[in-house]
N, C-alpha and C. Protein backbone atom coordinates (compact mmCIF):
# COMPACT_ATOMS: atom_id res chain seq x y z
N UNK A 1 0.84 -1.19 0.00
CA UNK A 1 0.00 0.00 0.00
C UNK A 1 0.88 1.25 0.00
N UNK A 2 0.63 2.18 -0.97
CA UNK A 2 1.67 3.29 -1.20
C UNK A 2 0.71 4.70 0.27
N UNK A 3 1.70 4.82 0.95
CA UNK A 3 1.33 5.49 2.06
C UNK A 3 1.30 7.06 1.07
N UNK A 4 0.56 8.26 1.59
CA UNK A 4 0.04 9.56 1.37
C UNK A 4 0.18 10.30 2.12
N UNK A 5 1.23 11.18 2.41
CA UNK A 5 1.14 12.02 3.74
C UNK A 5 0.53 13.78 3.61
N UNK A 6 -0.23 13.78 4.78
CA UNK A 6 -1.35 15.11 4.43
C UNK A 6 -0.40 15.93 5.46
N UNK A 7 -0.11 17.37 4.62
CA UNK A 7 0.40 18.55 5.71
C UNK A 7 -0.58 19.03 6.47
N UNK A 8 -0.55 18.61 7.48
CA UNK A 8 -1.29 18.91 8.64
C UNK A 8 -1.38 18.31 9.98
N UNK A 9 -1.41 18.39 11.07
CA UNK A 9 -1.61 17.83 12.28
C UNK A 9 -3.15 18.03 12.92
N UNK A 10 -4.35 18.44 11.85
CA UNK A 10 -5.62 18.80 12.28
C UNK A 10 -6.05 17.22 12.09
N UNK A 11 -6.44 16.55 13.11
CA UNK A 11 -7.20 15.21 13.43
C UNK A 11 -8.33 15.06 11.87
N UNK A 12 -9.35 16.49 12.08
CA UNK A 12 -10.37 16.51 11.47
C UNK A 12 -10.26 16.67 9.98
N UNK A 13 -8.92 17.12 9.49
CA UNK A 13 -8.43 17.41 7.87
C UNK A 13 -8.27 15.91 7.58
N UNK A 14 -7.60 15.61 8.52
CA UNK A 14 -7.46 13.73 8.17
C UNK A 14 -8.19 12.95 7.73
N UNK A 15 -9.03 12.96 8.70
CA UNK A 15 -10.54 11.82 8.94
C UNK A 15 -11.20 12.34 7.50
N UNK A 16 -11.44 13.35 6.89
CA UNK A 16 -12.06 14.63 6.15
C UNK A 16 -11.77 13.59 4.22
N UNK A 17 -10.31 14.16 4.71
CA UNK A 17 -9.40 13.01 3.49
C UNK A 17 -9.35 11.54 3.14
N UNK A 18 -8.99 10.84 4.84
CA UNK A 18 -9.58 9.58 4.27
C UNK A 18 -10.68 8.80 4.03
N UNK A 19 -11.48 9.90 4.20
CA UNK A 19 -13.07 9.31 4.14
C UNK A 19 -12.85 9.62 2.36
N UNK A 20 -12.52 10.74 2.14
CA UNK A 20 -13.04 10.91 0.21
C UNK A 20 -12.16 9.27 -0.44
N UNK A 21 -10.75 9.27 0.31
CA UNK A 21 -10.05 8.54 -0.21
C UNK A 21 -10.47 7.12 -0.58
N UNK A 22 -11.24 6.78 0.69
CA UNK A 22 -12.07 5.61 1.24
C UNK A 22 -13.05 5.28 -0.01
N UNK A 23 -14.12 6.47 -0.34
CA UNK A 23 -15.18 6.70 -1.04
C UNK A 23 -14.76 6.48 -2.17
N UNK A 24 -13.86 6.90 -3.00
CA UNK A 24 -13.37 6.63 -3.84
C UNK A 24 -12.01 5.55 -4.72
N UNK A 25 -12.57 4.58 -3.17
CA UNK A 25 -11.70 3.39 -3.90
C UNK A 25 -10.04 3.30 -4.21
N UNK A 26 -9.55 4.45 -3.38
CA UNK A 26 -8.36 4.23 -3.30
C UNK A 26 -8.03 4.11 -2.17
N UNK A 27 -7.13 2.50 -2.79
CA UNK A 27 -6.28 1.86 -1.31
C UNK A 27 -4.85 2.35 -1.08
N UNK A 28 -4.88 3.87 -0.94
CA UNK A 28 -3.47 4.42 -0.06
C UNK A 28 -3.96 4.63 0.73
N UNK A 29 -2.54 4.39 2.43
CA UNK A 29 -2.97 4.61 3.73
C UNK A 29 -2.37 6.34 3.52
N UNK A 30 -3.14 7.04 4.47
CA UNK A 30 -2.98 8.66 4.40
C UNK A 30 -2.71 8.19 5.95
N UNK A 31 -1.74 9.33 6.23
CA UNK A 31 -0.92 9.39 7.46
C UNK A 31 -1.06 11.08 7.41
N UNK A 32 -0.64 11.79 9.01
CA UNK A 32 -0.55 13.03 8.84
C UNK A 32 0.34 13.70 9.64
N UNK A 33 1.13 14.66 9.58
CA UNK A 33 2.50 15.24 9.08
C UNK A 33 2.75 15.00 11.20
N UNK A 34 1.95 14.60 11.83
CA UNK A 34 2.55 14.44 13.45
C UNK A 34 3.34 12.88 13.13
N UNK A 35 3.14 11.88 12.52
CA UNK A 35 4.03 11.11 11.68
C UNK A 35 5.34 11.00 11.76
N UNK A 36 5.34 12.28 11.27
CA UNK A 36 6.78 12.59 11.40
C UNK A 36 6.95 13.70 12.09
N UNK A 37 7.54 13.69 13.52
CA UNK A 37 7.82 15.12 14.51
C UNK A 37 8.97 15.90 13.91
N UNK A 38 9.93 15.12 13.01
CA UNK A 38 11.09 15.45 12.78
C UNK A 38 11.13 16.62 12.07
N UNK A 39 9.98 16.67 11.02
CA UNK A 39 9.48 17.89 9.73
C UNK A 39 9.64 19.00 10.30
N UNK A 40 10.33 20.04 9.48
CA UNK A 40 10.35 21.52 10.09
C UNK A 40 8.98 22.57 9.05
N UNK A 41 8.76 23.79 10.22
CA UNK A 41 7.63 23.91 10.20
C UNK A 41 7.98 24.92 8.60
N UNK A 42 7.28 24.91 7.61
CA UNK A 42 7.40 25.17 6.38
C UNK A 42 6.58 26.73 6.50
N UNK A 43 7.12 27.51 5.72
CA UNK A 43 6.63 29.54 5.95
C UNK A 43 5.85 29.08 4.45
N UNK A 44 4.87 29.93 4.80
CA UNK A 44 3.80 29.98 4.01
C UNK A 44 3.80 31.46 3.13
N UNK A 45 5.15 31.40 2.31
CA UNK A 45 5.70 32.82 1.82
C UNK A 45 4.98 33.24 0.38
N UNK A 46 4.31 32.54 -0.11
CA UNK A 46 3.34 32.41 -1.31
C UNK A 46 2.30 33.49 -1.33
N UNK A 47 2.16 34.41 -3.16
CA UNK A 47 1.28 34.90 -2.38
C UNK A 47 -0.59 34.30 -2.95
N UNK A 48 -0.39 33.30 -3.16
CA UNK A 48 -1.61 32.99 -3.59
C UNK A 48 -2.00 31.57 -3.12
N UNK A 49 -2.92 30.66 -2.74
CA UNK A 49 -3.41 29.31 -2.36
C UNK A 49 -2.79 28.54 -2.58
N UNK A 50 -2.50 28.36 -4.03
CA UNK A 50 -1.67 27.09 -4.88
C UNK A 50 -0.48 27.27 -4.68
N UNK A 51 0.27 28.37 -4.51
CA UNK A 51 1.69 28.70 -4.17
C UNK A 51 1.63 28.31 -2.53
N UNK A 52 0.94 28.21 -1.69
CA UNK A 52 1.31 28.06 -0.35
C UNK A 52 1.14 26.39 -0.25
N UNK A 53 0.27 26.18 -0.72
CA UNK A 53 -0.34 24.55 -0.72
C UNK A 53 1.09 23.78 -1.82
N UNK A 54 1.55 24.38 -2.34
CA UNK A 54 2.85 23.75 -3.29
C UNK A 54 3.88 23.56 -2.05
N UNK A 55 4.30 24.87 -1.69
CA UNK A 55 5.43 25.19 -0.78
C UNK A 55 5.25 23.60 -0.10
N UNK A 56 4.15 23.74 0.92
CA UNK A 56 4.00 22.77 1.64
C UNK A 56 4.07 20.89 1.25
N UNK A 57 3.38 20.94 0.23
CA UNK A 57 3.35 19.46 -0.34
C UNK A 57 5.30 19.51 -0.83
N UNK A 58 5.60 20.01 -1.36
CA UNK A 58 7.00 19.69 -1.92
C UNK A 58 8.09 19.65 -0.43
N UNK A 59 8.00 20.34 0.66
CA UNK A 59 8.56 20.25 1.91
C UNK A 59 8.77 18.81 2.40
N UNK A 60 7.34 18.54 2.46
CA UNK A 60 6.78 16.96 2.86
C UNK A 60 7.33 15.53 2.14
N UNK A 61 6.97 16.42 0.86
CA UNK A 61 7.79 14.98 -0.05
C UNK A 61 9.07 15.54 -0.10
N UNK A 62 9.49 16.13 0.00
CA UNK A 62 11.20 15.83 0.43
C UNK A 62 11.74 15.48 1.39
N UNK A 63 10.84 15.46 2.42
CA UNK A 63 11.06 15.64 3.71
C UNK A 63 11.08 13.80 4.19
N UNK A 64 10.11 13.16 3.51
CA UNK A 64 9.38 11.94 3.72
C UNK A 64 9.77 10.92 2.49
N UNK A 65 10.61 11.56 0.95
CA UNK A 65 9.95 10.91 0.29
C UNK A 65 8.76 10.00 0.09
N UNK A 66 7.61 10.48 0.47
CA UNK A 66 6.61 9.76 -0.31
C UNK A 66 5.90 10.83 -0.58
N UNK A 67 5.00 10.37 -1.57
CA UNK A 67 3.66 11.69 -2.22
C UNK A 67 3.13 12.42 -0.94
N UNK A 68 3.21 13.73 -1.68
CA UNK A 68 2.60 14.40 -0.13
C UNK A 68 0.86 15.34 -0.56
N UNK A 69 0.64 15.75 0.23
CA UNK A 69 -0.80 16.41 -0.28
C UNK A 69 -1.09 17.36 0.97
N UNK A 70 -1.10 18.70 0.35
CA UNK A 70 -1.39 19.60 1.53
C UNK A 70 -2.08 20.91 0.79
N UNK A 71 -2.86 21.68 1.47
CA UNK A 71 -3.91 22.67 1.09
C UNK A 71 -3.50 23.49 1.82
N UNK A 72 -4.17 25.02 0.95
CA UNK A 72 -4.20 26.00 1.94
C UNK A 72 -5.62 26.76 1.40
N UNK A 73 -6.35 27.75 2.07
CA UNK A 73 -7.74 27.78 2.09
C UNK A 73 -8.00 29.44 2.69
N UNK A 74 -9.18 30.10 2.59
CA UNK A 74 -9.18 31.44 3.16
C UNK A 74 -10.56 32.14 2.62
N UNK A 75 -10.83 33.02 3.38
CA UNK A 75 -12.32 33.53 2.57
C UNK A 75 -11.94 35.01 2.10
N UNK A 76 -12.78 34.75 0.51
CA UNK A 76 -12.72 36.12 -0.46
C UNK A 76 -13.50 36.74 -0.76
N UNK A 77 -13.26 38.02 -0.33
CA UNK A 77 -14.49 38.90 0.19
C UNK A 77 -14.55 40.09 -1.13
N UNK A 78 -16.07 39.90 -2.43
CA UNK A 78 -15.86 40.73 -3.40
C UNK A 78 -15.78 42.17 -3.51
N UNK A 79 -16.42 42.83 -2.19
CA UNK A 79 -15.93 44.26 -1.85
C UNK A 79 -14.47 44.37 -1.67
N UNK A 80 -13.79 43.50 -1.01
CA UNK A 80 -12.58 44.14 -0.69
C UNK A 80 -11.43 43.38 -1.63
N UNK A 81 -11.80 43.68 -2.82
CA UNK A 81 -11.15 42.71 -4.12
C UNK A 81 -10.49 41.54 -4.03
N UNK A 82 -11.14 40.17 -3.07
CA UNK A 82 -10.61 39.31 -2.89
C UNK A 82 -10.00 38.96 -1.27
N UNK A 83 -9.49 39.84 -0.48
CA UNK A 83 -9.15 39.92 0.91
C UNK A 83 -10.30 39.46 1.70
N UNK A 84 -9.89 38.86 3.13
CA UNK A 84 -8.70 38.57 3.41
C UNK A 84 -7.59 37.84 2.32
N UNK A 85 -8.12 36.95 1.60
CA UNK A 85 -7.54 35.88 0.96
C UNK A 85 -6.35 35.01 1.48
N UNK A 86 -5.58 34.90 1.04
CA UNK A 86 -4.49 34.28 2.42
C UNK A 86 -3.69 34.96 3.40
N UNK A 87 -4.56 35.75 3.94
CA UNK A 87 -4.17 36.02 5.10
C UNK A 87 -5.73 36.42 5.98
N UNK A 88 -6.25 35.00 5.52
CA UNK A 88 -7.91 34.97 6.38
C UNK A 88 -6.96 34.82 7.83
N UNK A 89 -6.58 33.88 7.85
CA UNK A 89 -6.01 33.17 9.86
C UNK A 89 -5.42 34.47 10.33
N UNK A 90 -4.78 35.88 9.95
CA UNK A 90 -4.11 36.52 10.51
C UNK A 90 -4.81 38.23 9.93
N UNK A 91 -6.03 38.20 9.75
CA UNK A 91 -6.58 39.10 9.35
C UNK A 91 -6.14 40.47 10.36
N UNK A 92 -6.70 40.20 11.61
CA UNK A 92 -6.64 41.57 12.66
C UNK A 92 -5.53 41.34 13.28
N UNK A 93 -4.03 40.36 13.03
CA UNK A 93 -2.60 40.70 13.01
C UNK A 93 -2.25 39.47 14.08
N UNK A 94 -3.09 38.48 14.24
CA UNK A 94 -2.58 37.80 15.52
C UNK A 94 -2.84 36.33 14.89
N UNK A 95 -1.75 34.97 14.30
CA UNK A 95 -2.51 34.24 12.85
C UNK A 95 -3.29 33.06 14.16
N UNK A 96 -4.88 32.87 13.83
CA UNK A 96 -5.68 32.01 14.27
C UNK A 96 -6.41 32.17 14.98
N UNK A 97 -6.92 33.76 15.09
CA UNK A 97 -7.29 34.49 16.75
C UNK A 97 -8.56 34.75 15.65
N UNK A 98 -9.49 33.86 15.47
CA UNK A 98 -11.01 33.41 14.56
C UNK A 98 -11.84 34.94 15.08
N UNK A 99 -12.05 34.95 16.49
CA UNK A 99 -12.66 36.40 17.02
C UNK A 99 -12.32 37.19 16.62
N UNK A 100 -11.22 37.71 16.68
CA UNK A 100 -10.53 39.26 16.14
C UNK A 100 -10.52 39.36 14.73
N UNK A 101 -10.02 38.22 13.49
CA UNK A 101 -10.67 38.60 12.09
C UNK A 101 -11.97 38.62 11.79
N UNK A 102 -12.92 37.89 13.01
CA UNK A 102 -14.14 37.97 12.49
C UNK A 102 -14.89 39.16 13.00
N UNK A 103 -14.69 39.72 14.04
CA UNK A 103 -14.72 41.12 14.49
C UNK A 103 -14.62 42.37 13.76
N UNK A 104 -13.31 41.65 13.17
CA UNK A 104 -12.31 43.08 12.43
C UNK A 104 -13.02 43.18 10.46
N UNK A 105 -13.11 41.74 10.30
CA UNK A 105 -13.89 41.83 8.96
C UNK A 105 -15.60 42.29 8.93
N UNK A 106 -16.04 41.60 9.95
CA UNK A 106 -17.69 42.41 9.93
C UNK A 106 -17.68 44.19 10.38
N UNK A 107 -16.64 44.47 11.35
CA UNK A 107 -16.12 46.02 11.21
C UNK A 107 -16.70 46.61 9.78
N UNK A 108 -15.56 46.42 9.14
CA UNK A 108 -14.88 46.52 7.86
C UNK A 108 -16.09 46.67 6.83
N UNK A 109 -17.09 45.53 6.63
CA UNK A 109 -18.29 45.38 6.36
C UNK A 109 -20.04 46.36 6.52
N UNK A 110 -19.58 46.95 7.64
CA UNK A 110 -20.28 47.43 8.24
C UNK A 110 -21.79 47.87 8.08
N UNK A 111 -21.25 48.91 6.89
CA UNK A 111 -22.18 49.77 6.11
C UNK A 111 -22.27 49.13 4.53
N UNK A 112 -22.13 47.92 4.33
CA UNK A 112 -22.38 47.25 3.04
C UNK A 112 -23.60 46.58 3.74
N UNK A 113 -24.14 46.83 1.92
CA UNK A 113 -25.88 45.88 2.36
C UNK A 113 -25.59 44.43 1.37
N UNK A 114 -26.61 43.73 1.93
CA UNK A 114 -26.36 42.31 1.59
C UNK A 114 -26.22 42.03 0.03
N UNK A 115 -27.00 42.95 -0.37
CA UNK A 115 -26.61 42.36 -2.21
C UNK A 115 -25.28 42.76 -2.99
N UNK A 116 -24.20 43.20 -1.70
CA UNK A 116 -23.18 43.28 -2.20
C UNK A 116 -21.80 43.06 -1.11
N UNK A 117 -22.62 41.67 -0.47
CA UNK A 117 -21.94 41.35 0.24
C UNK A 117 -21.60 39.51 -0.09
N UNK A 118 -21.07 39.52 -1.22
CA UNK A 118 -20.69 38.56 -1.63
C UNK A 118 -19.55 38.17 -1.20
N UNK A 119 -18.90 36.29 -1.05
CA UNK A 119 -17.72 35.86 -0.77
C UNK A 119 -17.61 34.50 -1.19
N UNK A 120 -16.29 33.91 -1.19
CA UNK A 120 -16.35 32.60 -1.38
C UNK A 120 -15.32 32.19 -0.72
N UNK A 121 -15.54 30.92 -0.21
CA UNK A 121 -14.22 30.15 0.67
C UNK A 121 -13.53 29.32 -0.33
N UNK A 122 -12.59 29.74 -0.60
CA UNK A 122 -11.62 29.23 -1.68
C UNK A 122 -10.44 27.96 -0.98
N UNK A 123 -9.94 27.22 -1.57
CA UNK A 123 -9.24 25.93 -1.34
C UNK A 123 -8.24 25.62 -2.36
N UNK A 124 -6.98 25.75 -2.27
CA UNK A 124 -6.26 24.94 -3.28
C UNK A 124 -5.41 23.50 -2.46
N UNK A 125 -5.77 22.25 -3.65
CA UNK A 125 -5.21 21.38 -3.20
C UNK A 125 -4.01 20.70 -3.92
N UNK A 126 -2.76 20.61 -3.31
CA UNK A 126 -1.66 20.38 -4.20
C UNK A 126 -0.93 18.72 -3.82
N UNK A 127 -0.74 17.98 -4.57
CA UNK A 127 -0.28 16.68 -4.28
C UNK A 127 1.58 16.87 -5.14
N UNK A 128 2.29 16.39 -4.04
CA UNK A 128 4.23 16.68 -4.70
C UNK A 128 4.26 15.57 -4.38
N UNK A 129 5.07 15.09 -5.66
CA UNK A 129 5.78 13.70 -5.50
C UNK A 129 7.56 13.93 -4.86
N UNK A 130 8.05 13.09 -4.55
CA UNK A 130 9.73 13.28 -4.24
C UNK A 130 10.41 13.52 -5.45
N UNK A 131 9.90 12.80 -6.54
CA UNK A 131 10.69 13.39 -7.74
C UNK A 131 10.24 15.03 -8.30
N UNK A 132 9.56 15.87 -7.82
CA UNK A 132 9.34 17.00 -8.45
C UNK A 132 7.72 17.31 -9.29
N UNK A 133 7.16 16.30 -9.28
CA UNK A 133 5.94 16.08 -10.46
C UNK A 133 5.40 17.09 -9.08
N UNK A 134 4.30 17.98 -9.18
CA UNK A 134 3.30 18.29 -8.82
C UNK A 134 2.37 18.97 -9.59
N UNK A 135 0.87 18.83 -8.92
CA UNK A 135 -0.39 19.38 -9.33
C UNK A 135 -1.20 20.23 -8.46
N UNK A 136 -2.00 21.22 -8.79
CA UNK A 136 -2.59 21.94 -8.13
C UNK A 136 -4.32 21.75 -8.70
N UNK A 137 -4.93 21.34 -7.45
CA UNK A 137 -6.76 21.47 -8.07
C UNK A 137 -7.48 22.81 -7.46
N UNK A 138 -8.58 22.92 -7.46
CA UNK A 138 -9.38 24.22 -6.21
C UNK A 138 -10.80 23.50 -5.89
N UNK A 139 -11.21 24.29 -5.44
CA UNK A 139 -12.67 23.84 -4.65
C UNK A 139 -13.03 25.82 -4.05
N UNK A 140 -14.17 25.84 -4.61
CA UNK A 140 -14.71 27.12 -3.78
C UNK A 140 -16.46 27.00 -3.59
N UNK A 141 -16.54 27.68 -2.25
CA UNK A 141 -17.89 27.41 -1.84
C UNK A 141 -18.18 29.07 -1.53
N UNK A 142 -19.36 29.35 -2.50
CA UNK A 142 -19.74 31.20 -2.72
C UNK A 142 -21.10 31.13 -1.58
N UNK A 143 -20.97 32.51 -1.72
CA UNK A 143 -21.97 32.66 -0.53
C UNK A 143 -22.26 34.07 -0.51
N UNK A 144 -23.35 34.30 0.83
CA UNK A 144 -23.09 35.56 1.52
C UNK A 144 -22.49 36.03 2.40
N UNK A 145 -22.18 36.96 3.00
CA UNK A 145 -21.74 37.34 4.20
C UNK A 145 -22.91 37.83 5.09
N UNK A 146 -23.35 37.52 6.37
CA UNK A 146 -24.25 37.60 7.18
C UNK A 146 -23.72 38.93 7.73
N UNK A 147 -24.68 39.75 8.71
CA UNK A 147 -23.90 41.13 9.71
C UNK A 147 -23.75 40.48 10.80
N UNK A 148 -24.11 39.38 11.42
CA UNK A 148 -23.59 38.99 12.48
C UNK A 148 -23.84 37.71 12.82
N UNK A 149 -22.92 36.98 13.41
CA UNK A 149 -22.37 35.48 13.44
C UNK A 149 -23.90 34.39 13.68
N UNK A 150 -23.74 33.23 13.38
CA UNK A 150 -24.76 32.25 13.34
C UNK A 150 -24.19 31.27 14.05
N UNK A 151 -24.46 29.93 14.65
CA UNK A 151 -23.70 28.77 14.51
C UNK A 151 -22.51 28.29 15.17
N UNK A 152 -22.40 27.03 15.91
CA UNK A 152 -21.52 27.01 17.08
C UNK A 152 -20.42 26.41 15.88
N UNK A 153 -21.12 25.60 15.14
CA UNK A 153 -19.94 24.32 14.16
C UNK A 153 -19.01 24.98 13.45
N UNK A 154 -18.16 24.17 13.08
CA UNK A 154 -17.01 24.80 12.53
C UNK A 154 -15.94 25.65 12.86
N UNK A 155 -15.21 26.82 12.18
CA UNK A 155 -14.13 27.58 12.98
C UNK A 155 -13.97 28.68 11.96
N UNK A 156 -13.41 29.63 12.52
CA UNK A 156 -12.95 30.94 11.38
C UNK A 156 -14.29 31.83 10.95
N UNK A 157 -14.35 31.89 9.84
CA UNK A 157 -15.57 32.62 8.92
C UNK A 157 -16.81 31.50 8.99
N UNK A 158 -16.85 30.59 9.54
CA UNK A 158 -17.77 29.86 8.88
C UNK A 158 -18.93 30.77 9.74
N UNK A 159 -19.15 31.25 10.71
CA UNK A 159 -20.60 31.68 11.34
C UNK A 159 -21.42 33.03 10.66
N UNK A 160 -20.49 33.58 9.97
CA UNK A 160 -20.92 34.49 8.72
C UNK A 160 -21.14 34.37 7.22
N UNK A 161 -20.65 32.89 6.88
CA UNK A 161 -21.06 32.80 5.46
C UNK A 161 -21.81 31.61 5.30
N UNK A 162 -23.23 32.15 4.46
CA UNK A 162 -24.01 31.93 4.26
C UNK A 162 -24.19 31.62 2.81
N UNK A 163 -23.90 30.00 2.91
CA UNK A 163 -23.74 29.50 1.38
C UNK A 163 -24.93 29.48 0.31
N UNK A 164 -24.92 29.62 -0.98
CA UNK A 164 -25.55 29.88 -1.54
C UNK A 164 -26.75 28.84 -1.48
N UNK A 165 -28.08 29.41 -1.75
CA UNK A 165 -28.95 27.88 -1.74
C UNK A 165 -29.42 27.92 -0.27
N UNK A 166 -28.35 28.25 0.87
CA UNK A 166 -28.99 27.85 2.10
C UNK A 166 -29.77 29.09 2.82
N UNK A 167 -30.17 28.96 4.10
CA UNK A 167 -30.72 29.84 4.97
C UNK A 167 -29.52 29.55 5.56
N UNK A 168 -29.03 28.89 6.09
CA UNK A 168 -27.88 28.66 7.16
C UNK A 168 -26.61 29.35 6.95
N UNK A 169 -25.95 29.36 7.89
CA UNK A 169 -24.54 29.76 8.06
C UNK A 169 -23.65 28.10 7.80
N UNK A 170 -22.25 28.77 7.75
CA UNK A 170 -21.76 27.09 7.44
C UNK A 170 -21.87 26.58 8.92
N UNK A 171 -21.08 27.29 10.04
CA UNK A 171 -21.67 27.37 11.16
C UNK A 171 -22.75 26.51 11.62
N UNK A 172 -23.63 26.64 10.97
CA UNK A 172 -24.83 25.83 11.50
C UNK A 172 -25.32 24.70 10.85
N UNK A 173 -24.43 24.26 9.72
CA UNK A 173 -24.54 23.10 8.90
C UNK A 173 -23.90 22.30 9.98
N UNK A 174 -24.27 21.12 10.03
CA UNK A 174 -23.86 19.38 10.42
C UNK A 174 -22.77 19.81 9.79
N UNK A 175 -21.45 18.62 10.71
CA UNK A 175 -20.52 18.33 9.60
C UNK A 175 -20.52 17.89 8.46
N UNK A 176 -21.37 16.95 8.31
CA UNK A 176 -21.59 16.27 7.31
C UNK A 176 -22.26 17.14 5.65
N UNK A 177 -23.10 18.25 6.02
CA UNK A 177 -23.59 19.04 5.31
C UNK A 177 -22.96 20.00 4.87
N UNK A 178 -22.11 19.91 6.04
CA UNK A 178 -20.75 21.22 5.23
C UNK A 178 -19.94 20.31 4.84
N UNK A 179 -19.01 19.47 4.29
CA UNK A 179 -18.22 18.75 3.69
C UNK A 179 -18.96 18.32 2.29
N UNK A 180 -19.96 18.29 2.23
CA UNK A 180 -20.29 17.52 1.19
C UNK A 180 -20.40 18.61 0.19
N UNK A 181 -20.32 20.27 0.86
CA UNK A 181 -20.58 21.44 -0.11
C UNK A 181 -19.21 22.51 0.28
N UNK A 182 -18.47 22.19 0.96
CA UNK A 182 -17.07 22.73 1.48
C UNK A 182 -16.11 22.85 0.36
N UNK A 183 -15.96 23.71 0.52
CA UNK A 183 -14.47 24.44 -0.62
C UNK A 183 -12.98 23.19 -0.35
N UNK A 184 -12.99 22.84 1.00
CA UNK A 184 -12.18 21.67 0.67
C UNK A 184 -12.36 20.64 0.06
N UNK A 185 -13.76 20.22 0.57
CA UNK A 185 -14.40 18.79 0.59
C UNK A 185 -13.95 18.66 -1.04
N UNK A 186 -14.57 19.89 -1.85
CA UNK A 186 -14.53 19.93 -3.24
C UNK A 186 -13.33 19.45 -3.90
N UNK A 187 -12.01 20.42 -3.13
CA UNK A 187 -10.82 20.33 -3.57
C UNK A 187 -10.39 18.97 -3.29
N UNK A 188 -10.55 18.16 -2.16
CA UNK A 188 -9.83 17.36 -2.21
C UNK A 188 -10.42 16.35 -2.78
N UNK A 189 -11.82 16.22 -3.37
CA UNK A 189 -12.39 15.27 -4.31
C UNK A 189 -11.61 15.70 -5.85
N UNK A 190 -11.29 16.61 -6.02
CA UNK A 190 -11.04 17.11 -7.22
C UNK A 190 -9.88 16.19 -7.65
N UNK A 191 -9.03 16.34 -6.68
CA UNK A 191 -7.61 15.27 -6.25
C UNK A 191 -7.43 14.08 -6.30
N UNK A 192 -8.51 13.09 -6.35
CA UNK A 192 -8.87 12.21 -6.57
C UNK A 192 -8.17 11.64 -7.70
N UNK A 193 -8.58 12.16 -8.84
CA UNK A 193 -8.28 11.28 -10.23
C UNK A 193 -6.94 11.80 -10.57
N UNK A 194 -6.84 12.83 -10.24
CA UNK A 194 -4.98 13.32 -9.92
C UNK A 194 -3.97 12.38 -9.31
N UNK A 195 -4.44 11.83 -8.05
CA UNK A 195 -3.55 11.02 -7.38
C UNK A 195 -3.97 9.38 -7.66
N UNK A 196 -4.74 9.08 -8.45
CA UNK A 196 -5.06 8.00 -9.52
C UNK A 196 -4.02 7.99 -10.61
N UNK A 197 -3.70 9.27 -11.32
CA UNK A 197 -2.62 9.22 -12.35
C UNK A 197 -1.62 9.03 -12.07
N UNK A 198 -1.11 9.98 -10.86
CA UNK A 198 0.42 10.26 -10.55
C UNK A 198 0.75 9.06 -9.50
N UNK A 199 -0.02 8.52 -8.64
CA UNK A 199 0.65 7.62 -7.84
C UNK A 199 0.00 6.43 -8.24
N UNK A 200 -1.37 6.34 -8.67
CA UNK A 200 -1.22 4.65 -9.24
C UNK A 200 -3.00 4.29 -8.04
């Protein structure tokens, strides 16, 4: 069994992955980057999704030689031409402090009315082999932006965006209901027939 290692130490990115992996009939074991303690922590100096999600997958497979697969993800807000964008986790200057960008972005928001308060949670997913081959897919889930938070589930933006189609916040979707319409969920299904070609 050709092992898959995912950049990340989030339990729930894991389980997330090997369930699509599962679903889709491929027998690689996915392992995730606590695996290996030895890995040094990779700067996310890129300035766009696919450039940070590369950085990372090519770290890994050098790091591990074996295929690696790692994402990076952020919400894009069409008033503010795309921003946060990757730098959703460190919006109000502190990276992962979910309150203070979500504070600091509905701020920001304030005096916009809803029909032009469009966004989408964007995802790029990149799989590096040790020899150099890599690919980049996406996944984005559009929406609205709410004026004020919904919803215990999830983390980050999700209690303000309000995916298209729904009444709900992602926030208040089941896990299960947000994955199956999630900007990752997407991306890393996308990955699928990618890591069918390149690893077999």
């Amino acid at each position: 069994m050709t092992r898959i290692v995912l950049a990340t130490r989030n339990a729930g990115k894991i389980t997330e992955l090997r369930a699509i992996l599962a679903d889709a009939g491929l027998p690689h074991g996915l392992v995730g980057a606590d695996a290996y303690p030895h890995l040094p922590d990779v700067k996310e100096t890129g300035v766009t999704f696919a450039e940070n999600a590369l950085l990372k997958a090519h770290a890994l497979a050098r790091a591990t030689g074996l295929p690696a697969v790692a994402d990076d993800s952020g919400l894009c807000v069409d008033v503010l031409g795309g921003a946060p964008g990757i730098f959703s986790a460190r919006w109000a200057g502190t990276h992962g402090d979910d309150t203070a960008n979500l504070d600091l972005l509905l701020a920001q928001l304030s005096d916009i009315e809803a029909p032009n308060r469009g966004a989408y949670f964007a995802c790029a997913a990149a799989l590096a082999l040790p020899d150099g081959t890599e690919r980049v897919v996406e996944g984005r889930l559009t929406g609205t932006l709410r004026h004020t938070p919904a919803g215990t589930n999830g983390f980050g933006y999700d209690p303000i965006l309000q995916p298209d189609g729904e009444t709900r916040t992602c926030a208040e979707l089941s896990p299960a209901e947000k994955n199956a319409i999630s900007h990752r969920g997407k991306a890393f299904r996308a990955l699928i027939p990618v890591i069918r070609e390149l690893v077999g």
